[in-house]
N, C-alpha and C. Protein backbone atom coordinates (compact mmCIF):
# COMPACT_ATOMS: atom_id res chain seq x y z
N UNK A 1 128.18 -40.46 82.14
CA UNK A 1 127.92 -41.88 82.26
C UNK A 1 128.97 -42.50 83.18
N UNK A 2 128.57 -43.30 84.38
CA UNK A 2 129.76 -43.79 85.23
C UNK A 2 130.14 -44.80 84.78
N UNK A 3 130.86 -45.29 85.09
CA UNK A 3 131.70 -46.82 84.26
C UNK A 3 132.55 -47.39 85.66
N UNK A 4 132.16 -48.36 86.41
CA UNK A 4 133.01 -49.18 88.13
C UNK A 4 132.51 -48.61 88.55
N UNK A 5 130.96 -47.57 88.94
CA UNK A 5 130.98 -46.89 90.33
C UNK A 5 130.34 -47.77 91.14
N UNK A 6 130.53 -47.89 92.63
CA UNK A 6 129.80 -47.88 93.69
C UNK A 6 128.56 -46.82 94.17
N UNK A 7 127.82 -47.28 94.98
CA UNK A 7 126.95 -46.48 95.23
C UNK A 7 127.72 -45.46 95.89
N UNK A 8 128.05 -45.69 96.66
CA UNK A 8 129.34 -44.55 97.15
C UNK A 8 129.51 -43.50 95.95
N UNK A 9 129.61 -43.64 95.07
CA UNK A 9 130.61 -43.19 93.89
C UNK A 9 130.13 -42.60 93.18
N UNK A 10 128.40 -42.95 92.70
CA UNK A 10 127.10 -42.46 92.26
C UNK A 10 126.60 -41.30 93.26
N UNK A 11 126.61 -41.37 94.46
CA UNK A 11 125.93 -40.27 95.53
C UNK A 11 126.78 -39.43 95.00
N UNK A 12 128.04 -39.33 95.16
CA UNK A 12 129.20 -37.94 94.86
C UNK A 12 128.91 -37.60 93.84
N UNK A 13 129.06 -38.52 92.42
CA UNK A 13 129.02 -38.14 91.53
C UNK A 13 127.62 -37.31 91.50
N UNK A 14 126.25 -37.48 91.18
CA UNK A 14 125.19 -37.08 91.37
C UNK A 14 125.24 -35.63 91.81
N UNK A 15 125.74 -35.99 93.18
CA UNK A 15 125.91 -34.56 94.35
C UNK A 15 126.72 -33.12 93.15
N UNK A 16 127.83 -33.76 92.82
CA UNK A 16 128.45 -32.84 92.41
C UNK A 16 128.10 -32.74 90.93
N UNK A 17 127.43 -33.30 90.28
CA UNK A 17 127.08 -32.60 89.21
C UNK A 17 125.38 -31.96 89.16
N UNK A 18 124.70 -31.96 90.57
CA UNK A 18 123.84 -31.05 91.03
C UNK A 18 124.33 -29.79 91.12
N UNK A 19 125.77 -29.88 91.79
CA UNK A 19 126.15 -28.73 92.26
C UNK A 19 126.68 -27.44 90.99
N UNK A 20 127.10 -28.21 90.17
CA UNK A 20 127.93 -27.56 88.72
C UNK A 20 126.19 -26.95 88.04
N UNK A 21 124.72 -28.05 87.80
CA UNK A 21 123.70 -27.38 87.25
C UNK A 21 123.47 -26.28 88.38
N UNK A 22 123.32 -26.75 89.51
CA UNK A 22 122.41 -25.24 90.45
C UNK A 22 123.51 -23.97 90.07
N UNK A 23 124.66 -24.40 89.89
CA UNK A 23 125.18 -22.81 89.86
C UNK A 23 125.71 -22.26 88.28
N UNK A 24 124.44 -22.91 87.12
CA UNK A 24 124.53 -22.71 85.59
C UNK A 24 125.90 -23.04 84.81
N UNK A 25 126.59 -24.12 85.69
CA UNK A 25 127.73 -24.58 84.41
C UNK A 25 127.39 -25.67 83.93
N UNK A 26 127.36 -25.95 83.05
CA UNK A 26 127.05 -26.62 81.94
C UNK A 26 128.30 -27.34 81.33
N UNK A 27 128.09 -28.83 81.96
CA UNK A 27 128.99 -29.50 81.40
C UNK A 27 129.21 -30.33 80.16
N UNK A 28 129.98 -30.97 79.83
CA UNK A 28 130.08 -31.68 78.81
C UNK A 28 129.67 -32.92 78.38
N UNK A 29 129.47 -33.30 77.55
CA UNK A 29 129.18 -35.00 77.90
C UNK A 29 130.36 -36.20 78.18
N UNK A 30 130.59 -36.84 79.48
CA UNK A 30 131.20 -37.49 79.83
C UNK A 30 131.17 -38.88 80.24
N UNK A 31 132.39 -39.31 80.08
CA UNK A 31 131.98 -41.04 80.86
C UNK A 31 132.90 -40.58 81.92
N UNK A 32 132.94 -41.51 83.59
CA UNK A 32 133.39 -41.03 84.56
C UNK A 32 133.68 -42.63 84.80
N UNK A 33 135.18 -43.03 85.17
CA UNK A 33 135.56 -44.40 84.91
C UNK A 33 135.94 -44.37 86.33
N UNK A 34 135.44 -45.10 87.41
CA UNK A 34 136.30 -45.47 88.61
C UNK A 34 137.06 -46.67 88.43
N UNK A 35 138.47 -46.60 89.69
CA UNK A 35 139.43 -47.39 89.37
C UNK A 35 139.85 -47.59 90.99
N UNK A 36 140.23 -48.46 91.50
CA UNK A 36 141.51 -48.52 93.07
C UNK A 36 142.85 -48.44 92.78
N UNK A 37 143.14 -48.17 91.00
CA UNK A 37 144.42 -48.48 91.10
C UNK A 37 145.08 -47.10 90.46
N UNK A 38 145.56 -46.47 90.85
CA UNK A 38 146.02 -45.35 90.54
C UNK A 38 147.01 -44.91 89.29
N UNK A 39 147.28 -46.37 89.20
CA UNK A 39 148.18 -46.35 87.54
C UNK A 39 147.15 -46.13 86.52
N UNK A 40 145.75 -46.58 86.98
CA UNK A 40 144.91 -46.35 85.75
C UNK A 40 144.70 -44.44 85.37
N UNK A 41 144.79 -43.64 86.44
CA UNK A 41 145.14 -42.47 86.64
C UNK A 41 146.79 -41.86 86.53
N UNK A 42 147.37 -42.70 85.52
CA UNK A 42 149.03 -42.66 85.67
C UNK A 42 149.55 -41.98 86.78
N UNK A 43 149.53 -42.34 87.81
CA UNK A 43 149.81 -42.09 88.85
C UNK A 43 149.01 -41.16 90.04
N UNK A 44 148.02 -40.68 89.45
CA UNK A 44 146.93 -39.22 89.79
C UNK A 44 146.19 -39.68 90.80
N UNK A 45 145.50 -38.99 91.51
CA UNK A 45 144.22 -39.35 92.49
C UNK A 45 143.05 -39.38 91.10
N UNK A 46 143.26 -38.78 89.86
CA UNK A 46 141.91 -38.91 88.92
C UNK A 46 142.93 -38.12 88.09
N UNK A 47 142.08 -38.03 86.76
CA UNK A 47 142.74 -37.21 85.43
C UNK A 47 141.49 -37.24 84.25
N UNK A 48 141.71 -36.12 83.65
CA UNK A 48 140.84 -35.79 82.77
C UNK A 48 141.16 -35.59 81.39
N UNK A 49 140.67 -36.73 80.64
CA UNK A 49 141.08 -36.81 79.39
C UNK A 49 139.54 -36.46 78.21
N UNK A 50 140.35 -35.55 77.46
CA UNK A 50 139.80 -35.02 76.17
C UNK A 50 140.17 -35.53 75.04
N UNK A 51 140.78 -36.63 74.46
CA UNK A 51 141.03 -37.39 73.57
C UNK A 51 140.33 -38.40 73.53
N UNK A 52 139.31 -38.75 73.85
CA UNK A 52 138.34 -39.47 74.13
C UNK A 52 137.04 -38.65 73.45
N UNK A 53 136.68 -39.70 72.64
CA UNK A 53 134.28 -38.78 72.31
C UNK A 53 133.49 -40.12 73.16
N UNK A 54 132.53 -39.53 74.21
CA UNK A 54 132.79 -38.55 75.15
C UNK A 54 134.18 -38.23 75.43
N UNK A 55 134.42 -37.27 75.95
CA UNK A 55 135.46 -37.20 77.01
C UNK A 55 135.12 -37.99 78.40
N UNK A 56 136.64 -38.33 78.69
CA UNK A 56 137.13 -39.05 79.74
C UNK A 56 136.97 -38.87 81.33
N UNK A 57 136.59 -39.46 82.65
CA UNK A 57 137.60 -38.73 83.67
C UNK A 57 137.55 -40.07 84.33
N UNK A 58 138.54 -39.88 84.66
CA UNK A 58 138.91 -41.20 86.07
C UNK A 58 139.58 -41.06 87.14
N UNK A 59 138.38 -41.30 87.64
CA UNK A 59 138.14 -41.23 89.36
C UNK A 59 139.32 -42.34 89.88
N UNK A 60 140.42 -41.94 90.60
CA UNK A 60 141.46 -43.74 91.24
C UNK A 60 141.32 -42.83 92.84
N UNK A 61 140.23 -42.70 93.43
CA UNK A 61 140.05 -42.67 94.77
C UNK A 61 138.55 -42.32 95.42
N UNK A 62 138.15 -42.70 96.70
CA UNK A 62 137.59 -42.14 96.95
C UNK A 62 136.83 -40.73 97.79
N UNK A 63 138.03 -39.91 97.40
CA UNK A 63 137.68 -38.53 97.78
C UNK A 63 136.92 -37.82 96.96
N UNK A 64 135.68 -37.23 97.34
CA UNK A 64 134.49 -37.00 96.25
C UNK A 64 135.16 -35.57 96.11
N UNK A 65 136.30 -34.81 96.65
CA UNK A 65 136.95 -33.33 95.85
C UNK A 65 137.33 -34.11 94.92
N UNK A 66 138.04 -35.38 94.40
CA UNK A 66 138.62 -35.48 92.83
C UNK A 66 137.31 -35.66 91.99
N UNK A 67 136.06 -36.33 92.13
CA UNK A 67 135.14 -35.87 91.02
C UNK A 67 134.46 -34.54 91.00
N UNK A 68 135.00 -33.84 92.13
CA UNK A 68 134.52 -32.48 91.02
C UNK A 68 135.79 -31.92 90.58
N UNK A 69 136.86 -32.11 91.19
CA UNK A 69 138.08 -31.26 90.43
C UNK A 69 137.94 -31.80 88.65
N UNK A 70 137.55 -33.20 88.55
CA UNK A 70 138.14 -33.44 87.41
C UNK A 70 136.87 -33.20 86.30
N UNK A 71 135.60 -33.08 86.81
CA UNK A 71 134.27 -32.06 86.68
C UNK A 71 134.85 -30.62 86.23
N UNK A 72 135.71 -30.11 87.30
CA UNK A 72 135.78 -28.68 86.81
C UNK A 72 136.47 -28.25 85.45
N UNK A 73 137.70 -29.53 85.37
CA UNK A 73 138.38 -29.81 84.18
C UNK A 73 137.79 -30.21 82.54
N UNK A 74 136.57 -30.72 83.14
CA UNK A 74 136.16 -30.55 81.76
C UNK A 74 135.08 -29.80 81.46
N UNK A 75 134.67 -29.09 82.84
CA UNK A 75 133.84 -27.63 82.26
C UNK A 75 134.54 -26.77 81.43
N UNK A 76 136.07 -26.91 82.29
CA UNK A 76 136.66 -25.57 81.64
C UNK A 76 136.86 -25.97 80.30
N UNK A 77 137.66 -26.91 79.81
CA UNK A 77 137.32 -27.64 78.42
C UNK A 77 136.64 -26.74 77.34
N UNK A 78 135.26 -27.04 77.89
CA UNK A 78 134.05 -26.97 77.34
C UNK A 78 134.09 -25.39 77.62
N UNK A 79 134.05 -24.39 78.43
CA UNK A 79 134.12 -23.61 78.29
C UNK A 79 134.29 -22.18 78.25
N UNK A 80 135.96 -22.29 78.64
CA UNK A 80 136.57 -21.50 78.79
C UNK A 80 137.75 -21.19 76.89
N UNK A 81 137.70 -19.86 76.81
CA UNK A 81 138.33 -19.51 75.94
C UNK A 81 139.66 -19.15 76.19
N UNK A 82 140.22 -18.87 74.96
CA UNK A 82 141.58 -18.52 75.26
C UNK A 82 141.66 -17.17 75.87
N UNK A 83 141.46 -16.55 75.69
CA UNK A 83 140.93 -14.95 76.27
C UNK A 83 140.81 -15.17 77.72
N UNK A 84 139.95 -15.78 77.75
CA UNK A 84 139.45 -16.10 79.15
C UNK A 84 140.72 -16.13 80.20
N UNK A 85 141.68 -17.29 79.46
CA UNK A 85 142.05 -18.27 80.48
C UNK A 85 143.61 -17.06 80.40
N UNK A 86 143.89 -16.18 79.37
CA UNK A 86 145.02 -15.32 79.52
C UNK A 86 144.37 -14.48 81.14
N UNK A 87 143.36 -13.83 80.63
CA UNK A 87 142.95 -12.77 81.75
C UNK A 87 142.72 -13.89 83.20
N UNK A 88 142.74 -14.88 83.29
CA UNK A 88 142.68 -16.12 84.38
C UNK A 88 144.36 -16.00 84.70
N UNK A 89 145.15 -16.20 83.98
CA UNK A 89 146.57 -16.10 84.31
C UNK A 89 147.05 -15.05 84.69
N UNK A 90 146.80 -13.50 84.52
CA UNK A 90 147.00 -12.65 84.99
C UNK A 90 146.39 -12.35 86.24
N UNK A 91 145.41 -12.46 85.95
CA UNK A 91 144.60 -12.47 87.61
C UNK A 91 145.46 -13.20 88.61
N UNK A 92 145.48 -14.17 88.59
CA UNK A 92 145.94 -15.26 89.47
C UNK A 92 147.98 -15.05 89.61
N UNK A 93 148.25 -14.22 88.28
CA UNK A 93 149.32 -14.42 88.75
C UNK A 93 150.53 -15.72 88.56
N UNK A 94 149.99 -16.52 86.92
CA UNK A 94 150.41 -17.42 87.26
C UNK A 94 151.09 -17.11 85.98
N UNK A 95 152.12 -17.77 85.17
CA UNK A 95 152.60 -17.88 83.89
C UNK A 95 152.09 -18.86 82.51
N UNK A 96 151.63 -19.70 83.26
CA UNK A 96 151.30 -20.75 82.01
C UNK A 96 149.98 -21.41 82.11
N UNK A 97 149.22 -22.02 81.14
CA UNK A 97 148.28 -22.71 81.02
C UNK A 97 148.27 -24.17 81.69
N UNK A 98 149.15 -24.76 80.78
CA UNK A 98 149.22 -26.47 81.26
C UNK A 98 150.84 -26.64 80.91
N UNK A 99 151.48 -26.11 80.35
CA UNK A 99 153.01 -26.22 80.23
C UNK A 99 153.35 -27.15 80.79
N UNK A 100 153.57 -28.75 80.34
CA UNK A 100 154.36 -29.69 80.91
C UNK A 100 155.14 -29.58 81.70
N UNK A 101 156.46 -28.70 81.81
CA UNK A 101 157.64 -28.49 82.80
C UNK A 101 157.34 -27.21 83.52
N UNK A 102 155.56 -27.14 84.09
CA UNK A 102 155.82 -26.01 85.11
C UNK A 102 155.24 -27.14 86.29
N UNK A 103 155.47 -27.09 87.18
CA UNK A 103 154.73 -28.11 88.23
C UNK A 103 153.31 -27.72 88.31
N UNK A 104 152.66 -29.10 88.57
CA UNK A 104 151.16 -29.01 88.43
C UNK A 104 150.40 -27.49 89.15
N UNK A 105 150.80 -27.61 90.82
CA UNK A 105 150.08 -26.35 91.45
C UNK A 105 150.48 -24.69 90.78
N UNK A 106 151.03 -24.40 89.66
CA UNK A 106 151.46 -23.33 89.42
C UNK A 106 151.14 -23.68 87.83
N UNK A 107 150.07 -24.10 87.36
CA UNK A 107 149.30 -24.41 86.05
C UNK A 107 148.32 -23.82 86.09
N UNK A 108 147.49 -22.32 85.30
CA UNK A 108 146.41 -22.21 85.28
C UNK A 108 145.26 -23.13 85.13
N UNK A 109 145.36 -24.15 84.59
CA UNK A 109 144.29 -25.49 84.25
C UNK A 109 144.37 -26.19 85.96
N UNK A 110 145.30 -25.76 86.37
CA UNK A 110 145.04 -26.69 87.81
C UNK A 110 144.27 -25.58 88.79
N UNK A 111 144.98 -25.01 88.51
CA UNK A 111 144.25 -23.35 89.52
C UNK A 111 142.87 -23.71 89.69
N UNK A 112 142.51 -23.18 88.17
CA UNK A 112 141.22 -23.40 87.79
C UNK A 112 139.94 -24.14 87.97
N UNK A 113 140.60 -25.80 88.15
CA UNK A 113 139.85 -26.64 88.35
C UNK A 113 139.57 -26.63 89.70
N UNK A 114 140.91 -26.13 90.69
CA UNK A 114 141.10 -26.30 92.13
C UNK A 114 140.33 -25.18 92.55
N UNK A 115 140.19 -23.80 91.81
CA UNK A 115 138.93 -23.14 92.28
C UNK A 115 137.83 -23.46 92.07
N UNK A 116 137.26 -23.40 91.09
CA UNK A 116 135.83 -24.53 90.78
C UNK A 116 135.25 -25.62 92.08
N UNK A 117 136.50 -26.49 92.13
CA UNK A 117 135.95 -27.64 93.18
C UNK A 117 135.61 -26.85 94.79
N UNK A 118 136.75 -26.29 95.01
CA UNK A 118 136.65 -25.51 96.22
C UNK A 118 135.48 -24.44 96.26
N UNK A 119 135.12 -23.72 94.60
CA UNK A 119 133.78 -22.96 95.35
C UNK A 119 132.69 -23.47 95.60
N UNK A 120 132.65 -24.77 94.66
CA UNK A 120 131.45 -25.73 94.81
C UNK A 120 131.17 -26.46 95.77
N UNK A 121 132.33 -26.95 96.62
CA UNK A 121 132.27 -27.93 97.66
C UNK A 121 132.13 -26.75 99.10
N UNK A 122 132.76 -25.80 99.17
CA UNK A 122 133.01 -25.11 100.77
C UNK A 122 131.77 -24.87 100.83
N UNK A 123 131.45 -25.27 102.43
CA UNK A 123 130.25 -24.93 102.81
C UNK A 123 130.02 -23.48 103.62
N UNK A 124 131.18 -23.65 104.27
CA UNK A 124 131.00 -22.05 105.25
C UNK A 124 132.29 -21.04 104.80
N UNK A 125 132.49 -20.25 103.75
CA UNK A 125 133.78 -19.70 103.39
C UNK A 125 133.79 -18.64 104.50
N UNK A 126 135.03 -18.39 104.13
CA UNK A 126 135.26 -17.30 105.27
C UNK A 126 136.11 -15.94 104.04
N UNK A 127 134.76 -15.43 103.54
CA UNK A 127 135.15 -14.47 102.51
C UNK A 127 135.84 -13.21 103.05
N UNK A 128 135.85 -12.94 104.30
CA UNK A 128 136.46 -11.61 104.86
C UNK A 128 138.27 -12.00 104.59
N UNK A 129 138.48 -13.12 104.44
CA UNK A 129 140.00 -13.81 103.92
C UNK A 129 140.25 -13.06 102.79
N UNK A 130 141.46 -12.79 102.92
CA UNK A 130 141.98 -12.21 101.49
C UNK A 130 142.14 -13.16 100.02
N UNK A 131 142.06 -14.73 100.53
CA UNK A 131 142.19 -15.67 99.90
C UNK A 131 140.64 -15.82 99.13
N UNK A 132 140.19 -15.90 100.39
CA UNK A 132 138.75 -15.62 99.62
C UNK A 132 138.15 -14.97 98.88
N UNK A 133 138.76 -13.38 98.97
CA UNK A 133 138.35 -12.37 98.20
C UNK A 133 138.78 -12.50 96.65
N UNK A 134 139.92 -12.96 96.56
CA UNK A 134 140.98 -13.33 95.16
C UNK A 134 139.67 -14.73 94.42
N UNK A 135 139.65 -15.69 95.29
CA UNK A 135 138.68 -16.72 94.59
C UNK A 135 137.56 -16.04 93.96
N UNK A 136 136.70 -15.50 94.92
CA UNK A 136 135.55 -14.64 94.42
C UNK A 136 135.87 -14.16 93.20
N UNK A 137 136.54 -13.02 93.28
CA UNK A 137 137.01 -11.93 91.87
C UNK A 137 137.20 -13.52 90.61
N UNK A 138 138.03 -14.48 91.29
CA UNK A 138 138.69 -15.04 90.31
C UNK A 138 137.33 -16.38 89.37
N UNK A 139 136.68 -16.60 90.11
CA UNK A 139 135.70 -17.62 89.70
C UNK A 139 134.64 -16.89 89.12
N UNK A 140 134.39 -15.39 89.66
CA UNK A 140 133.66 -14.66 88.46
C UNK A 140 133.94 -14.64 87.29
N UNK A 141 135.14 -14.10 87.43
CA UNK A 141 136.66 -14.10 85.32
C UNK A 141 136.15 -15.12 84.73
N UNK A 142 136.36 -16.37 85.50
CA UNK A 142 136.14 -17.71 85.05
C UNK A 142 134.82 -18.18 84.32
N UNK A 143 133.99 -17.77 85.20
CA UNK A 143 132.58 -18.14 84.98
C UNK A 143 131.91 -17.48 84.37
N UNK A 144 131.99 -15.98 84.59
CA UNK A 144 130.94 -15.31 84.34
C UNK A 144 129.75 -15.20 85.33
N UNK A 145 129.92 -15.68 86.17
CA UNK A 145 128.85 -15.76 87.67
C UNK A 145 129.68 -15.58 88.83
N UNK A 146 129.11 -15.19 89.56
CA UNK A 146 128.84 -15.24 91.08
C UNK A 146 129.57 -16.71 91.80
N UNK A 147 130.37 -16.50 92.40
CA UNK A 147 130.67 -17.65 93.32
C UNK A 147 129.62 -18.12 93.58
N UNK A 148 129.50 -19.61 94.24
CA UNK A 148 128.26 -20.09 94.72
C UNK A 148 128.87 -19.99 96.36
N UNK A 149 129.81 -19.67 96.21
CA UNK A 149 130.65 -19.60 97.93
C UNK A 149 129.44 -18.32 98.89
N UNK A 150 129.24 -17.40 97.90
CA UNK A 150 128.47 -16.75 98.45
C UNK A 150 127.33 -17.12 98.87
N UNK A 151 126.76 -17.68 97.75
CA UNK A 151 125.37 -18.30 98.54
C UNK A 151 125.20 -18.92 100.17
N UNK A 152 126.85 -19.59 100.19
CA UNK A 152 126.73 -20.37 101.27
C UNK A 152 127.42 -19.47 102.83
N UNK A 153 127.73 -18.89 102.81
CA UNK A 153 128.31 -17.65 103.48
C UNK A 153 127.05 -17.64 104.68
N UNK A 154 127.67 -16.85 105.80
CA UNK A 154 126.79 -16.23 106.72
C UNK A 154 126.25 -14.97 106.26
N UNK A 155 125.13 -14.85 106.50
CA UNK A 155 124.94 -13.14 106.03
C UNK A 155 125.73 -11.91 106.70
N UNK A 156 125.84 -12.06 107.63
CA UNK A 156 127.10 -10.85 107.76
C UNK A 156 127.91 -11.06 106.94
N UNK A 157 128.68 -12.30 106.68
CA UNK A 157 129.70 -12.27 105.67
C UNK A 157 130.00 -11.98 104.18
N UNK A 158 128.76 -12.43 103.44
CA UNK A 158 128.28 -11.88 102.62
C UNK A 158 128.36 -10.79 102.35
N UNK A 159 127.92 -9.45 103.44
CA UNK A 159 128.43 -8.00 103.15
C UNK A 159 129.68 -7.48 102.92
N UNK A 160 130.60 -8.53 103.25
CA UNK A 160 132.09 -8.05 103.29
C UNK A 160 132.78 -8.79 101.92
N UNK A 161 131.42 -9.20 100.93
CA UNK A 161 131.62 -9.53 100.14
C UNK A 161 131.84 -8.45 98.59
N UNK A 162 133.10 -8.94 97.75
CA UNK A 162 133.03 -7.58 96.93
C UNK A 162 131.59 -7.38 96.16
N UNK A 163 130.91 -6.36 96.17
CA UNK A 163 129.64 -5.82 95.32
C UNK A 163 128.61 -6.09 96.68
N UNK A 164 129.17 -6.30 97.88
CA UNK A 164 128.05 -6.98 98.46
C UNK A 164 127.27 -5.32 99.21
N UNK A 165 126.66 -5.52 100.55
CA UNK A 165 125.85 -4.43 100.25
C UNK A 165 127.19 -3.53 101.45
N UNK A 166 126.65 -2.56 101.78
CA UNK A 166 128.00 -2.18 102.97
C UNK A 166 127.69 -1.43 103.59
C-alpha cells in the first residue's frame, strides 16, 4: 500500500514489484511511505522497518534502486532463514548479519538486499565477470532460483553462464 506517492513513485513502485512476482518472490504485505525529507529515513535514502503490522518501508528519494532495495529487505524478512542467511555469509564472505558496529556495506542484510535489487534491475549483465558469476551462485543460495540476470543476458552470454549450456 503506498502512503505520499507521486505518479512517479507508483510507476517504480508497480514496475518493481512486477519484477519481484515475474521472478516468484513473494513478498510481504507492506505499506511503502514516501518522504523528501530524509530524516524521515533517519538519515537513509529509504529504510525498512519490521516493527510495524504491515511492515514498513520508506522511500526519502527518488531513485527507483531504493524501492526495490528496500523490497528486497523485506522479501528477505519474509523469507529467508537462518540457515539460509549463515550459508549467505559464507558464500559472500562476509562475518555478520546486521551487527550494528559492522558498517552497513559489509552486513549480510545489506549484501543481500543490494543483490536482489541489482539482479532485478540490470538489464544487460555482463555474466562472463567474475562479479557476476559470484551474484549468480549467490542469488541462487538466496532464492532458491535462477537469477533473473540471466534471463536478461545476451545469448552468447548466457552460455558462459554457470549450468549454462557449453
Amino acid at each position: 500500500t503506498p502512503v505520499g506517492a507521486d505518479a512517479t513513485d507508483l510507476a517504480v513502485l508497480d514496475e518493481a514489484l512486477a519484477a519481484f512476482r515475474a521472478h516468484g518472490l513473494e513478498l510481504p504485505d507492506v505499506e511503502v511511505h514516501y518522504s523528501d525529507d530524509r530524516a524521515d529515513c533517519n538519515g537513509h535514502l529509504g529504510l525498512f522497518e519490521n516493527s510495524y503490522k504491515p511492515w514498513r518501508l520508506l522511500v526519502c528519494t527518488d531513485s527507483a534502486y531504493v524501492t526495490y532495495h528496500e523490497l528486497a529487505h523485506a522479501w528477505e524478512a519474509a523469507n529467508v532463514d537462518d540457515v539460509t542467511r549463515a550459508r549467505y555469509l559464507e558464500a559472500r564472505q562476509l562475518s555478520t548479519w546486521n551487527d550494528p558496529d559492522t558498517p552497513w556495506a559489509e552486513r549480510g542484510i545489506e549484501d543481500a538486499a543490494r543483490l536482489l535489487q541489482v539482479s532485478l534491475m540490470t538489464n544487460r549483465p555482463h555474466l562472463s565477470s567474475s562479479i557476476w558469476q559470484e551474484r549468480l551462485a549467490a542469488y541462487e543460495l538466496l532464492t532458491g532460483r535462477s537469477s533473473p540476470a540471466l534471463d536478461r543476458a545476451a545469448p552468447e552470454a548466457a552460455t558462459a553462464a554457470p549450468g549454462g549450456p557449453s
